[in-house]
N, C-alpha and C. Protein backbone atom coordinates (compact mmCIF):
# COMPACT_ATOMS: atom_id res chain seq x y z
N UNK A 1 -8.32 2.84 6.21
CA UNK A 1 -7.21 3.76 6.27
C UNK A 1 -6.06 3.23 5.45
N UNK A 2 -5.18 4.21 4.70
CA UNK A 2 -4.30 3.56 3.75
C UNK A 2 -3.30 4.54 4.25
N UNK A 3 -1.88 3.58 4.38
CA UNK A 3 -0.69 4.19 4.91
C UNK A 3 0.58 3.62 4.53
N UNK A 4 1.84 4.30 3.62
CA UNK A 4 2.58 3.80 2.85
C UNK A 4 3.79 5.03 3.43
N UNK A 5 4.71 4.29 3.07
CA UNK A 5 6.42 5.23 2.82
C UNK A 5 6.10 5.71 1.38
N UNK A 6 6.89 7.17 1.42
CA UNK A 6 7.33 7.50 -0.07
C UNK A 6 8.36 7.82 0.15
N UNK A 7 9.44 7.45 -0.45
CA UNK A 7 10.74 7.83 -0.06
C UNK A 7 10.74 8.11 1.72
N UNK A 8 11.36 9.14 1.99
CA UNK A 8 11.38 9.76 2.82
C UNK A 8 10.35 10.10 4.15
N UNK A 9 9.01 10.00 3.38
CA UNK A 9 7.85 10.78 3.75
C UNK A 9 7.08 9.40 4.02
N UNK A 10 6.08 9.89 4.88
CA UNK A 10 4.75 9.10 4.95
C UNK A 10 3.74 9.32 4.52
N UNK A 11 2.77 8.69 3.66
CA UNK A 11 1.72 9.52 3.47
C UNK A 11 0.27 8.37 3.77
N UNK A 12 -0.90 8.92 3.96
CA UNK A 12 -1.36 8.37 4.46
C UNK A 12 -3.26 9.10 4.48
N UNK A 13 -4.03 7.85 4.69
CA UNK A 13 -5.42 8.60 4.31
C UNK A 13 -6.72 7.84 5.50
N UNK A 14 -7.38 8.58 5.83
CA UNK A 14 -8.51 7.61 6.76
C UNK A 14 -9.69 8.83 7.27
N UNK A 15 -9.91 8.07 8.53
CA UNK A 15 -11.29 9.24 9.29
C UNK A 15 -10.30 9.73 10.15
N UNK A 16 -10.96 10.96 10.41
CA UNK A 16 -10.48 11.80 11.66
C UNK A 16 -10.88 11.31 12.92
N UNK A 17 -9.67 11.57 14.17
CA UNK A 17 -9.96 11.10 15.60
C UNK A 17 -10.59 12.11 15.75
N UNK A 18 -10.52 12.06 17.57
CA UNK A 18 -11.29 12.88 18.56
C UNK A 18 -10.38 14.27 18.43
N UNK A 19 -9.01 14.12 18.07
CA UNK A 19 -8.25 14.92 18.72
C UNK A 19 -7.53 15.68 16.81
N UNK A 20 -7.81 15.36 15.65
CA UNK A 20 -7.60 15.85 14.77
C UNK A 20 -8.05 17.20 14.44
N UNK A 21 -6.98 17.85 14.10
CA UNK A 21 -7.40 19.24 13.70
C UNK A 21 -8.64 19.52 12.87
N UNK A 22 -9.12 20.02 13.27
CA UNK A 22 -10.48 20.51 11.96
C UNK A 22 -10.02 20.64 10.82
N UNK A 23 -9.19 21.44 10.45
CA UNK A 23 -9.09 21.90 9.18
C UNK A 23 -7.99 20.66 8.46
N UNK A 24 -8.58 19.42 8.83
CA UNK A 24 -7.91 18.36 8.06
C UNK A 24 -9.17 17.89 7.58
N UNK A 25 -10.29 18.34 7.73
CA UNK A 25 -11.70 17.94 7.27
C UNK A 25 -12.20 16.78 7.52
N UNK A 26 -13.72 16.42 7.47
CA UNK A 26 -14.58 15.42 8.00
C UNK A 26 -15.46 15.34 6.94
N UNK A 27 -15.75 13.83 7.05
CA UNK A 27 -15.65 12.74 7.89
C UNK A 27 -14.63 11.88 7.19
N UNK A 28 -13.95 12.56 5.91
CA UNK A 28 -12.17 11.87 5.53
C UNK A 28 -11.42 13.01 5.65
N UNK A 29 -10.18 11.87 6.17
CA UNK A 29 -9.24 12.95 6.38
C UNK A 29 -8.60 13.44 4.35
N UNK A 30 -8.92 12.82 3.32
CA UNK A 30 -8.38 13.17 2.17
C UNK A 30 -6.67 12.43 2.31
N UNK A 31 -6.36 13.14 1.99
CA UNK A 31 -4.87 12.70 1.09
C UNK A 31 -3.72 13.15 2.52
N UNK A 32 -3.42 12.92 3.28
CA UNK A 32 -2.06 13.69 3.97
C UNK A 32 -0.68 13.07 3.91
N UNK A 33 0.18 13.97 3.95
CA UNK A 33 1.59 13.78 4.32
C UNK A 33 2.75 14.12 5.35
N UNK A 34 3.41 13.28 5.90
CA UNK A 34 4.18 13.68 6.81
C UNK A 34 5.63 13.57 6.27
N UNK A 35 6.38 14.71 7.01
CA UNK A 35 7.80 14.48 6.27
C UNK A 35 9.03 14.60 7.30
N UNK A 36 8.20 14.07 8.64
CA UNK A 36 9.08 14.24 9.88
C UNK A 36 8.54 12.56 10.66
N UNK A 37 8.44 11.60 9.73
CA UNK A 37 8.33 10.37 10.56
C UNK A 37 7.39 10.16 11.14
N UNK A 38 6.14 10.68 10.89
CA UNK A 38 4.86 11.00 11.28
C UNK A 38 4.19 12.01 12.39
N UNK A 39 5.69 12.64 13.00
CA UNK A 39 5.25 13.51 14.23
C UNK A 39 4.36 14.46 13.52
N UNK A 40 4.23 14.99 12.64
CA UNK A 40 2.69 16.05 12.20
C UNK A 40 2.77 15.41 10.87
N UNK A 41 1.67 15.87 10.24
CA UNK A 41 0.87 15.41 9.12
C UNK A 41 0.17 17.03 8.82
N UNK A 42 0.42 17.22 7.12
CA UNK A 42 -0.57 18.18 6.33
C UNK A 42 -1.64 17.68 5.78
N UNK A 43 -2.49 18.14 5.82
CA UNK A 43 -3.63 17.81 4.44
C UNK A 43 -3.28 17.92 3.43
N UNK A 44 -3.08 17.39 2.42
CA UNK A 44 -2.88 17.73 0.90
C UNK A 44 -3.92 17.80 0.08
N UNK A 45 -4.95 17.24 -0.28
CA UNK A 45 -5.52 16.72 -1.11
C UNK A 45 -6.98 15.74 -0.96
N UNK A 46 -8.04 16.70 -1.49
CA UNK A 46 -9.25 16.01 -1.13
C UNK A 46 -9.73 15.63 0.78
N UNK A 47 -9.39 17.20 1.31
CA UNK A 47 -9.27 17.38 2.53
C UNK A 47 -11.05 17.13 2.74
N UNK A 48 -11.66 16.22 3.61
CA UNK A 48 -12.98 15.91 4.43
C UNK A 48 -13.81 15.15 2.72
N UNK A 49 -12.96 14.55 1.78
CA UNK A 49 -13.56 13.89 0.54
C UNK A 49 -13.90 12.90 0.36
N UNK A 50 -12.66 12.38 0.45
CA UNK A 50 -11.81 10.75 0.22
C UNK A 50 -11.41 10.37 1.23
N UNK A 51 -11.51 9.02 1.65
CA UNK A 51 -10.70 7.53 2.31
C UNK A 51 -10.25 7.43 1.62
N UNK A 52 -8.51 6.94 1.47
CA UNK A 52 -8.01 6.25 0.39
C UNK A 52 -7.53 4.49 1.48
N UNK A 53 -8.42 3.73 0.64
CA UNK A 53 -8.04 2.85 1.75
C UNK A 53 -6.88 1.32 1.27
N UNK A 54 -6.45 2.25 0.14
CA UNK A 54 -5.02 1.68 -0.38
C UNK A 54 -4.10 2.76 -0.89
N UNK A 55 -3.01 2.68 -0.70
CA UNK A 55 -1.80 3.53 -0.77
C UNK A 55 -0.53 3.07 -1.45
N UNK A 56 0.06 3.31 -2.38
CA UNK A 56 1.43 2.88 -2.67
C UNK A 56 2.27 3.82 -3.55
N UNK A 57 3.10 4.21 -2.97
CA UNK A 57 4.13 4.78 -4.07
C UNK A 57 5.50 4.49 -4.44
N UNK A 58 5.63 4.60 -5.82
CA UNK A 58 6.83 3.98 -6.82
C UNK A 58 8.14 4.08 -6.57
N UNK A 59 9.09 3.96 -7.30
CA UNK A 59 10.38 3.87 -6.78
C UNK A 59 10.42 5.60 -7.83
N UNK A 60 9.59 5.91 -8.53
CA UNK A 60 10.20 7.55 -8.94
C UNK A 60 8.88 8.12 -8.30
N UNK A 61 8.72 8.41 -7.14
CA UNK A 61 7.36 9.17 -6.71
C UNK A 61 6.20 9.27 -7.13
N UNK A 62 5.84 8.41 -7.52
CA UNK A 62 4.48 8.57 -8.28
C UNK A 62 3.62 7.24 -7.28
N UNK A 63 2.76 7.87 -7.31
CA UNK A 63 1.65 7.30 -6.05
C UNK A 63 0.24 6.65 -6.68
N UNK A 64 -0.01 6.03 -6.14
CA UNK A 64 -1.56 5.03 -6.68
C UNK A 64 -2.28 5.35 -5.13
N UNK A 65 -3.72 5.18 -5.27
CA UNK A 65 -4.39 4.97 -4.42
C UNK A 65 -6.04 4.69 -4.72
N UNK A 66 -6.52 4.28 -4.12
CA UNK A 66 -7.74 3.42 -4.35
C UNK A 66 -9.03 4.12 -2.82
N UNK A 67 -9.78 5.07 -3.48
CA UNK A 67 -10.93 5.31 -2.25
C UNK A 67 -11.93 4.81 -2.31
N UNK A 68 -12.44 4.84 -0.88
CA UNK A 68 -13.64 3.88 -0.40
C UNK A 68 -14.71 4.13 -1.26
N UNK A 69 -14.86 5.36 -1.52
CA UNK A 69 -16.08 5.61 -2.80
C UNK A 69 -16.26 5.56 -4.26
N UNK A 70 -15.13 5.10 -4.94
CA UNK A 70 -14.93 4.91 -6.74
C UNK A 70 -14.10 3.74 -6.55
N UNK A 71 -14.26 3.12 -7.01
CA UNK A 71 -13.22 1.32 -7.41
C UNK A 71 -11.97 2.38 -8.64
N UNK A 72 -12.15 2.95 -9.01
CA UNK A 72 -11.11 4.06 -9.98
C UNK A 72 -10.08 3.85 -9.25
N UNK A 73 -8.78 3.21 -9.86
CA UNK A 73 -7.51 3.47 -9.42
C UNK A 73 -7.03 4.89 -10.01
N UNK A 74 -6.27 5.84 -8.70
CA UNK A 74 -5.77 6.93 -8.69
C UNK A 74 -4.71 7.45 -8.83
N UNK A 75 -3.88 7.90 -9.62
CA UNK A 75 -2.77 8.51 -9.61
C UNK A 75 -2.09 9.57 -9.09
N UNK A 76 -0.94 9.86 -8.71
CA UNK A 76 -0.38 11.25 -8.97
C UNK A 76 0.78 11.30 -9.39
N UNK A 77 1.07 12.60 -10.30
CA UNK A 77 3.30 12.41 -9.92
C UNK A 77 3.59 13.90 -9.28
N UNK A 78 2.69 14.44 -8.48
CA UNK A 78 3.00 15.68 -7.93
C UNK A 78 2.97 15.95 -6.02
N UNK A 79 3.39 14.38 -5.81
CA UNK A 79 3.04 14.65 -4.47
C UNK A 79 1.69 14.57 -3.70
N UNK A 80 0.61 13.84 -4.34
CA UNK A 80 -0.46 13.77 -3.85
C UNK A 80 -1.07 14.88 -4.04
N UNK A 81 -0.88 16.27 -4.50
CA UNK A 81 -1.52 17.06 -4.90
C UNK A 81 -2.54 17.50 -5.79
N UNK A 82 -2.40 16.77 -7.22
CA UNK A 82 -3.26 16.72 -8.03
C UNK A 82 -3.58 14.44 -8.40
N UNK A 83 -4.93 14.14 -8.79
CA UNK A 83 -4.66 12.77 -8.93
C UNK A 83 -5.48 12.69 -10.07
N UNK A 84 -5.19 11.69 -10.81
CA UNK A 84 -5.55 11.04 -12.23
C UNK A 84 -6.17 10.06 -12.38
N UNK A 85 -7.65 9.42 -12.66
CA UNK A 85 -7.36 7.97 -12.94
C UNK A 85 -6.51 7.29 -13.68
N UNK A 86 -6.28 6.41 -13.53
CA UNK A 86 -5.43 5.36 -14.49
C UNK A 86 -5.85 4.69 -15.54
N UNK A 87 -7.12 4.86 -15.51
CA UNK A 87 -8.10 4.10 -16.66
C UNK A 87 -8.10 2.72 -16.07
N UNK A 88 -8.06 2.30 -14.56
CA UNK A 88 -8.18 0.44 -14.37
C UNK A 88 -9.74 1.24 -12.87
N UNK A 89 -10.20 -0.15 -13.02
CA UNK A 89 -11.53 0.20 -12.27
C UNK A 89 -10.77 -1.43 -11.00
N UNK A 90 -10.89 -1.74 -10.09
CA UNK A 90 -10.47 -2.42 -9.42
C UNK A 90 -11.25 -2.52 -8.05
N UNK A 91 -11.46 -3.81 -7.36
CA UNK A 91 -11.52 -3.82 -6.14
C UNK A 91 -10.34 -4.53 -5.35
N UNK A 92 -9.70 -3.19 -4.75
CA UNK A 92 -8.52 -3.89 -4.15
C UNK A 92 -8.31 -3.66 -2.61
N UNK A 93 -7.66 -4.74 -1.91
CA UNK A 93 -7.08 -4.58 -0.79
C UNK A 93 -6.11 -3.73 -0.26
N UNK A 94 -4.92 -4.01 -1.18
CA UNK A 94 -3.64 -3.38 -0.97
C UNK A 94 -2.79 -3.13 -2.15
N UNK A 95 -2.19 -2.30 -2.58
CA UNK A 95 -1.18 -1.79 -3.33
C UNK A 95 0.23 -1.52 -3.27
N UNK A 96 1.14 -2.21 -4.22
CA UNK A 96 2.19 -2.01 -4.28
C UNK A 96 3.03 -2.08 -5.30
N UNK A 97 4.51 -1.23 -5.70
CA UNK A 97 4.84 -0.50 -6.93
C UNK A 97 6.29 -1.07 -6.88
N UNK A 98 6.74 -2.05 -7.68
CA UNK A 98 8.62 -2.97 -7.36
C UNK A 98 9.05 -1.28 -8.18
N UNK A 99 10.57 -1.82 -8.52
CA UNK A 99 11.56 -0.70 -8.85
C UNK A 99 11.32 -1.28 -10.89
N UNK A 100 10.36 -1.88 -11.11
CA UNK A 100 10.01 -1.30 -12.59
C UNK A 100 8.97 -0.94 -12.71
N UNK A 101 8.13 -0.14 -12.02
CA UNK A 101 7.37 0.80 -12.16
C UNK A 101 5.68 -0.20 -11.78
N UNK A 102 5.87 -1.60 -12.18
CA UNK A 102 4.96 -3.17 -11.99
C UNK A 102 3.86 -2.09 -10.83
N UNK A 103 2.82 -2.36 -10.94
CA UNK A 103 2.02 -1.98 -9.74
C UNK A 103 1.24 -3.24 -9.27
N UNK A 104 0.91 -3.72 -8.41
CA UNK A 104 0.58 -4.67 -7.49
C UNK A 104 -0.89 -4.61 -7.04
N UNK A 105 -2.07 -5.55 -7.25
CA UNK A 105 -2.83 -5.04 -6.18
C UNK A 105 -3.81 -6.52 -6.19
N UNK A 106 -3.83 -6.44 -4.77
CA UNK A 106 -4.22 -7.79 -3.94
C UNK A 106 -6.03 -7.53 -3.62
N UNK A 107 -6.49 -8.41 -4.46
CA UNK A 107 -8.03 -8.22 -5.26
C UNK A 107 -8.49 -9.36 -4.47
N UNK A 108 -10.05 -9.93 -4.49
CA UNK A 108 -10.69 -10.89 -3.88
C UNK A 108 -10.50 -11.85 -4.87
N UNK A 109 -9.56 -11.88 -5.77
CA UNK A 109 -9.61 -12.70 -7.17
C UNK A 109 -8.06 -13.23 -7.21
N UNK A 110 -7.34 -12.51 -6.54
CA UNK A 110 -5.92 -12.85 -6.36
C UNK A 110 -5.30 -11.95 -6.49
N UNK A 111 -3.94 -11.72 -6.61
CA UNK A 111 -3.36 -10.91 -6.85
C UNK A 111 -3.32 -10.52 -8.74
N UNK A 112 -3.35 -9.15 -8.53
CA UNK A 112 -3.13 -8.67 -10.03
C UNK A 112 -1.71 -7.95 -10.36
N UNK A 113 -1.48 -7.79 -11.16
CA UNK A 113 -0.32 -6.89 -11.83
C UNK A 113 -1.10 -5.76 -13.20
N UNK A 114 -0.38 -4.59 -12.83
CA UNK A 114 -0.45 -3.58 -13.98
C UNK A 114 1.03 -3.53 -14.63
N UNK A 115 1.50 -3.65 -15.84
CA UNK A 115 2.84 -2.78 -16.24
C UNK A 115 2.63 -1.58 -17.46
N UNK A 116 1.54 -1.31 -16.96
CA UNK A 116 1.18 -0.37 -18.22
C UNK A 116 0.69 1.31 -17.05
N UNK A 117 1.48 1.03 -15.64
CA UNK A 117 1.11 2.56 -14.66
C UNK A 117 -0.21 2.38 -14.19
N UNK A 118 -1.23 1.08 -13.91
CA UNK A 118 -2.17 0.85 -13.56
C UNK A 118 -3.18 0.93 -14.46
N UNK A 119 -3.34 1.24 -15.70
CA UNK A 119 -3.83 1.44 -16.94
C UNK A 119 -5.09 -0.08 -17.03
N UNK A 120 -4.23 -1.18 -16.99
CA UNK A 120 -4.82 -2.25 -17.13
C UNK A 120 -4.32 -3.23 -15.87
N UNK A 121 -5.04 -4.35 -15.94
CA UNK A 121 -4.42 -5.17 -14.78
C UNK A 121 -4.46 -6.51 -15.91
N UNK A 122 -3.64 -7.71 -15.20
CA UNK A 122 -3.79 -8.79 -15.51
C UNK A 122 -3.62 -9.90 -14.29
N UNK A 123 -4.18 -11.32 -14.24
CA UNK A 123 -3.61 -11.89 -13.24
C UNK A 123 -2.09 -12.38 -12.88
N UNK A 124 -1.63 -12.56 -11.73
CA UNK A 124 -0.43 -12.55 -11.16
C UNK A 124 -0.17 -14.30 -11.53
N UNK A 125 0.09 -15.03 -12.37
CA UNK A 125 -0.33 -16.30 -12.20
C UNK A 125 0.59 -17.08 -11.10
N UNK A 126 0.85 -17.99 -10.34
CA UNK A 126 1.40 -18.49 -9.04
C UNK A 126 1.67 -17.47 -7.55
N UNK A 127 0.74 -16.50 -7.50
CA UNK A 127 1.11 -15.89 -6.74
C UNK A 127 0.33 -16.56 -5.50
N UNK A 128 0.02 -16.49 -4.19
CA UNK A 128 -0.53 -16.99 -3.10
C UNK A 128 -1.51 -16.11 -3.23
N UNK A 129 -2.46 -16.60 -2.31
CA UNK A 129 -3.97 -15.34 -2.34
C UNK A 129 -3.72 -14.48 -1.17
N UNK A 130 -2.85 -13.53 -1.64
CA UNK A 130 -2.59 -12.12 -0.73
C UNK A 130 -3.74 -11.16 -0.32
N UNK A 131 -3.74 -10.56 0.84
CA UNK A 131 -4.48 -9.56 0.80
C UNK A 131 -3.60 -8.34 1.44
N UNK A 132 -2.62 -8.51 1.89
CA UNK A 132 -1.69 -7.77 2.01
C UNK A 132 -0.28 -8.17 1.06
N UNK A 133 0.06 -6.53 0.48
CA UNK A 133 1.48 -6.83 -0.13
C UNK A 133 2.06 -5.20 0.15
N UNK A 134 2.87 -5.58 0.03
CA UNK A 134 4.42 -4.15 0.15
C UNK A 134 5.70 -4.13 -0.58
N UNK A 135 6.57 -3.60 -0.45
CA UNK A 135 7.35 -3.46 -1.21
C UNK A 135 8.62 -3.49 0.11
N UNK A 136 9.86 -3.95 -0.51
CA UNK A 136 11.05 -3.41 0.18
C UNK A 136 11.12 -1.86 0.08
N UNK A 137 12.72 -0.98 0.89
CA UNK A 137 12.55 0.48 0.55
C UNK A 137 13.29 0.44 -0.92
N UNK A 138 13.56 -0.16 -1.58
CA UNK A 138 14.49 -0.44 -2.83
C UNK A 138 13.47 -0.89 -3.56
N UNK A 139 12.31 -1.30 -3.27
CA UNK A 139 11.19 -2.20 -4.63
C UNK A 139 11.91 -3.13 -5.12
N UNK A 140 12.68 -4.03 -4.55
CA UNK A 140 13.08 -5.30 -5.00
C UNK A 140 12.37 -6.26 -4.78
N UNK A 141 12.09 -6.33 -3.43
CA UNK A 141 11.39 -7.19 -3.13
C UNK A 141 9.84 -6.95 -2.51
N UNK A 142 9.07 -8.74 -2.70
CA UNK A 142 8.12 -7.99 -1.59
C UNK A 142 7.74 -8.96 -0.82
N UNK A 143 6.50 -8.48 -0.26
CA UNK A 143 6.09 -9.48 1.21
C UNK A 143 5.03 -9.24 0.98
N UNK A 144 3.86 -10.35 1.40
CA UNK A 144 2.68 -10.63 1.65
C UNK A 144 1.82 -11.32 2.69
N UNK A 145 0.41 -11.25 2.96
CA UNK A 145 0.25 -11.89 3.90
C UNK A 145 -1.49 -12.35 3.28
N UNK A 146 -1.10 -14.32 3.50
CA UNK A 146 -2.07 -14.40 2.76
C UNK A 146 -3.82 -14.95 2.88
N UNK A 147 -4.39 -15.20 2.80
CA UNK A 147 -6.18 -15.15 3.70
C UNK A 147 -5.97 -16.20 4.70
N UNK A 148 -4.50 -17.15 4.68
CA UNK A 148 -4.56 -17.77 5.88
C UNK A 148 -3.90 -17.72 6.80
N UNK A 149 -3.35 -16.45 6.64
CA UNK A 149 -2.35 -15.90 7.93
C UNK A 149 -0.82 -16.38 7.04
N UNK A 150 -1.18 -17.26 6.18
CA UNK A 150 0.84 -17.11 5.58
C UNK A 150 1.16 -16.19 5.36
N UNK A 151 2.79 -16.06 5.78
CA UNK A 151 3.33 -14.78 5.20
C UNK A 151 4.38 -15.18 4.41
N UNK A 152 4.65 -13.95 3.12
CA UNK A 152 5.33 -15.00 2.26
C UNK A 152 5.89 -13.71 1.64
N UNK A 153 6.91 -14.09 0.73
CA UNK A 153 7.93 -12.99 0.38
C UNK A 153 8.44 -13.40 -1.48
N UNK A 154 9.12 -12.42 -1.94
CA UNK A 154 9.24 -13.00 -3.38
C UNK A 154 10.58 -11.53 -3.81
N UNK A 155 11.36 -11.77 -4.92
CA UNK A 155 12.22 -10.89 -5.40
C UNK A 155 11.01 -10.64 -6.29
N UNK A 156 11.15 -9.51 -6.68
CA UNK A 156 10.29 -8.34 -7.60
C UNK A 156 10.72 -9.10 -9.25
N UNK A 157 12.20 -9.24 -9.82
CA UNK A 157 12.47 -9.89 -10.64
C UNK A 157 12.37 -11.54 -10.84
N UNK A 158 12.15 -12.42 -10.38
CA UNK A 158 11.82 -13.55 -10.31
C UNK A 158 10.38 -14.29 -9.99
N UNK A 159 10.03 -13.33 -9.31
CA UNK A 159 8.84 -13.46 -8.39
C UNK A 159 8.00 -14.77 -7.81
N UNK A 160 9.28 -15.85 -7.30
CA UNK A 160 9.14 -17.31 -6.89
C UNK A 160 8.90 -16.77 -4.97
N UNK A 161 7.81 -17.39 -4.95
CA UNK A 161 7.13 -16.77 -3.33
C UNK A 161 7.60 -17.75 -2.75
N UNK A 162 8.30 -17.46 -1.44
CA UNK A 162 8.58 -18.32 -0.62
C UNK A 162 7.51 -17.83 0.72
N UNK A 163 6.97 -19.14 1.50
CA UNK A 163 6.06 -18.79 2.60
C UNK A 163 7.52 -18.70 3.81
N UNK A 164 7.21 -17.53 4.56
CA UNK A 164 8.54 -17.65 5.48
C UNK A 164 8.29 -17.57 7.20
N UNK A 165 6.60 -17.54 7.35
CA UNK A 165 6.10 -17.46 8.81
C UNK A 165 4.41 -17.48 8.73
N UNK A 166 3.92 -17.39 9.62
CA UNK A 166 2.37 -17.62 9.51
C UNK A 166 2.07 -16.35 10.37
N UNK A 167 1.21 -15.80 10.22
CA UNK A 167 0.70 -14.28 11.30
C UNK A 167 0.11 -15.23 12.47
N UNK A 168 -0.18 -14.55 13.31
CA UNK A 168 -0.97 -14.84 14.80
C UNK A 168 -2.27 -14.24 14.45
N UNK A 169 -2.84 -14.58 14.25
CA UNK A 169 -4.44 -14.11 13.97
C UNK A 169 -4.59 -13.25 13.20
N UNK A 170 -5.36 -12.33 12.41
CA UNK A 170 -5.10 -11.44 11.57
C UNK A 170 -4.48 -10.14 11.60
N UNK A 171 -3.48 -10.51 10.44
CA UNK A 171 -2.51 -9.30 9.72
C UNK A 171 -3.26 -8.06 9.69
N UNK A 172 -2.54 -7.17 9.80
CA UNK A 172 -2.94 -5.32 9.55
C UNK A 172 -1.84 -4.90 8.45
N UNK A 173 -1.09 -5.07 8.73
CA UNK A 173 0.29 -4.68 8.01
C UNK A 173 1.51 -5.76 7.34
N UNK A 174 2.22 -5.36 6.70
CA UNK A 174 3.54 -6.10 6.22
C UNK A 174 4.13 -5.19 5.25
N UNK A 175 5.96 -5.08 5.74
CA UNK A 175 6.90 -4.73 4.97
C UNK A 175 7.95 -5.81 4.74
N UNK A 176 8.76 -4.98 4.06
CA UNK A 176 10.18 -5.35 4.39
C UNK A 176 11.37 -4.11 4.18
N UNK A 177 11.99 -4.37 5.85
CA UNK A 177 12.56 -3.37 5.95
C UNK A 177 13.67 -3.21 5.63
N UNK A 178 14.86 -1.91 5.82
CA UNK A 178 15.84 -1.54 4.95
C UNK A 178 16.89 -2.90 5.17
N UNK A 179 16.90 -3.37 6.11
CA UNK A 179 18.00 -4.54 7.03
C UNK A 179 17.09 -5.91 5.96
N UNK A 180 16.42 -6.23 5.09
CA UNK A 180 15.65 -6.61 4.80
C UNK A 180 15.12 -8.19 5.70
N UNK A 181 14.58 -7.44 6.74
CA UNK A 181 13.86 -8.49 7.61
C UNK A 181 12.49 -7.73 7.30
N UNK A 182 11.47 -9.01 7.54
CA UNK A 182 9.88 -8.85 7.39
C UNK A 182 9.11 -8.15 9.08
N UNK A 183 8.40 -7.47 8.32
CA UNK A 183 8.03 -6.66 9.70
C UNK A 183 6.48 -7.03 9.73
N UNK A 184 5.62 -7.11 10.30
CA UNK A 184 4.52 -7.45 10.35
C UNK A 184 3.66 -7.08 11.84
N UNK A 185 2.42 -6.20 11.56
CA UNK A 185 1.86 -5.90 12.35
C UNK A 185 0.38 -6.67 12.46
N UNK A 186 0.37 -7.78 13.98
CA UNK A 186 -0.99 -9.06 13.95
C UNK A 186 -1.60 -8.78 14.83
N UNK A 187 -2.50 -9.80 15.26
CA UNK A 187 -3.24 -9.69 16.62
C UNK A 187 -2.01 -9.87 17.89
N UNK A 188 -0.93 -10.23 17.57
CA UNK A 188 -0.12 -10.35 19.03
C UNK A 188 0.83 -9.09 18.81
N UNK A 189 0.73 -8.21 18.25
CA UNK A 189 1.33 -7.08 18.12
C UNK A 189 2.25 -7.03 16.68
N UNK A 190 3.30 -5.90 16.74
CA UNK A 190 3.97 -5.46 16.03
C UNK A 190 5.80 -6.66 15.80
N UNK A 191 5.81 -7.24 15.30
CA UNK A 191 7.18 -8.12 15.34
C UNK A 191 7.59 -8.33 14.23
N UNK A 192 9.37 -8.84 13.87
CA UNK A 192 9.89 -8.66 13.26
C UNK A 192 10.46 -10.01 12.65
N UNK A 193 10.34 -10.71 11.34
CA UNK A 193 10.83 -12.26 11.03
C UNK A 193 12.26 -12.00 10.42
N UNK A 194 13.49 -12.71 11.07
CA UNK A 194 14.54 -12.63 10.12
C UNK A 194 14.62 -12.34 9.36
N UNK A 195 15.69 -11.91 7.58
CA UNK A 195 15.19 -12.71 6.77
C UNK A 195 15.99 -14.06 6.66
């Protein structure tokens, strides 16, 4: 399941529960969006198709995503409505987009970087071996969490990683939020690291 902020909105991709509307389709839910903080969700896009089981969108709306069935990194700039490849083939964990457009994605190889809109990748060189990364709500910064439970953080322009806490058993999640403290969801729940 892949689940990201876009601006405002949430958007978000996986299997359907017990209790999901039908007409969000099976056995993927496709592409959806919420624009009320998650209290409902639409289908958008590739309704009962696609898992997208990475998600990220840019600081100008434009969205990447990666499904369980094509290694094809995906595009859109219409809202998840229509999507593009990017021309990069990838196996990735997680995705994420700073405020120069840089796209991010945390591979079994390390972390990579695109600055060409996901087009191409290259390696991240000193980065930690992430499998989770995110973005601040500004894409300045980001946060990671890395195959040994470090969690670690970096400015988008400098990109010198500092390790700033260790997870409790394995990570699901990591941001950083508007207050820019690290948020992180582990095996001991949902909690929040200074910054």
């Amino acid at each position: 399941m892949g689940l990201a902020a876009a601006g405002e909105a949430l958007i978000a991709s996986g299997h359907p529960g017990s209790s999901t509307p039908a007409e969000w389709g099976s056995p993927h839910l496709g592409f959806i969006r919420s624009e009320d903080g998650g209290q409902s969700w639409a289908p958008v896009a590739y309704t009962g198709e696609k898992d997208f089981h990475a998600l990220a969108a840019g600081p100008s709306d434009e969205l990447y995503g990666l499904s369980t069935d094509d290694p094809a990194l995906l595009t859109s700039i219409d809202g998840g409505v229509t999507w593009m490849p990017t021309g990069a083939a990838l196996a990735a964990y997680a995705l994420a987009v700073d405020a120069a457009g840089v796209v991010y994605a945390t591979t079994p190889d390390g972390v990579r970087v695109s600055v060409d809109a996901g087009a191409t990748f290259e390696d991240f060189p000193g980065a930690p071996p992430l499998y989770l990364v995110n973005t601040s709500p500004d894409h300045t910064e980001l946060a990671g969490v890395d195959v040994s439970g470090g969690i670690w953080r970096a400015a988008t322009d400098d990109a010198s990683w500092l390790q700033v806490g260790t997870a409790v058993g394995q990570a699901q999640a990591v941001t950083i939020t508007a207050s820019g403290d690290i948020a992180i969801v582990d095996d001991s729940g949902y909690h929040v690291l200074p910054e």
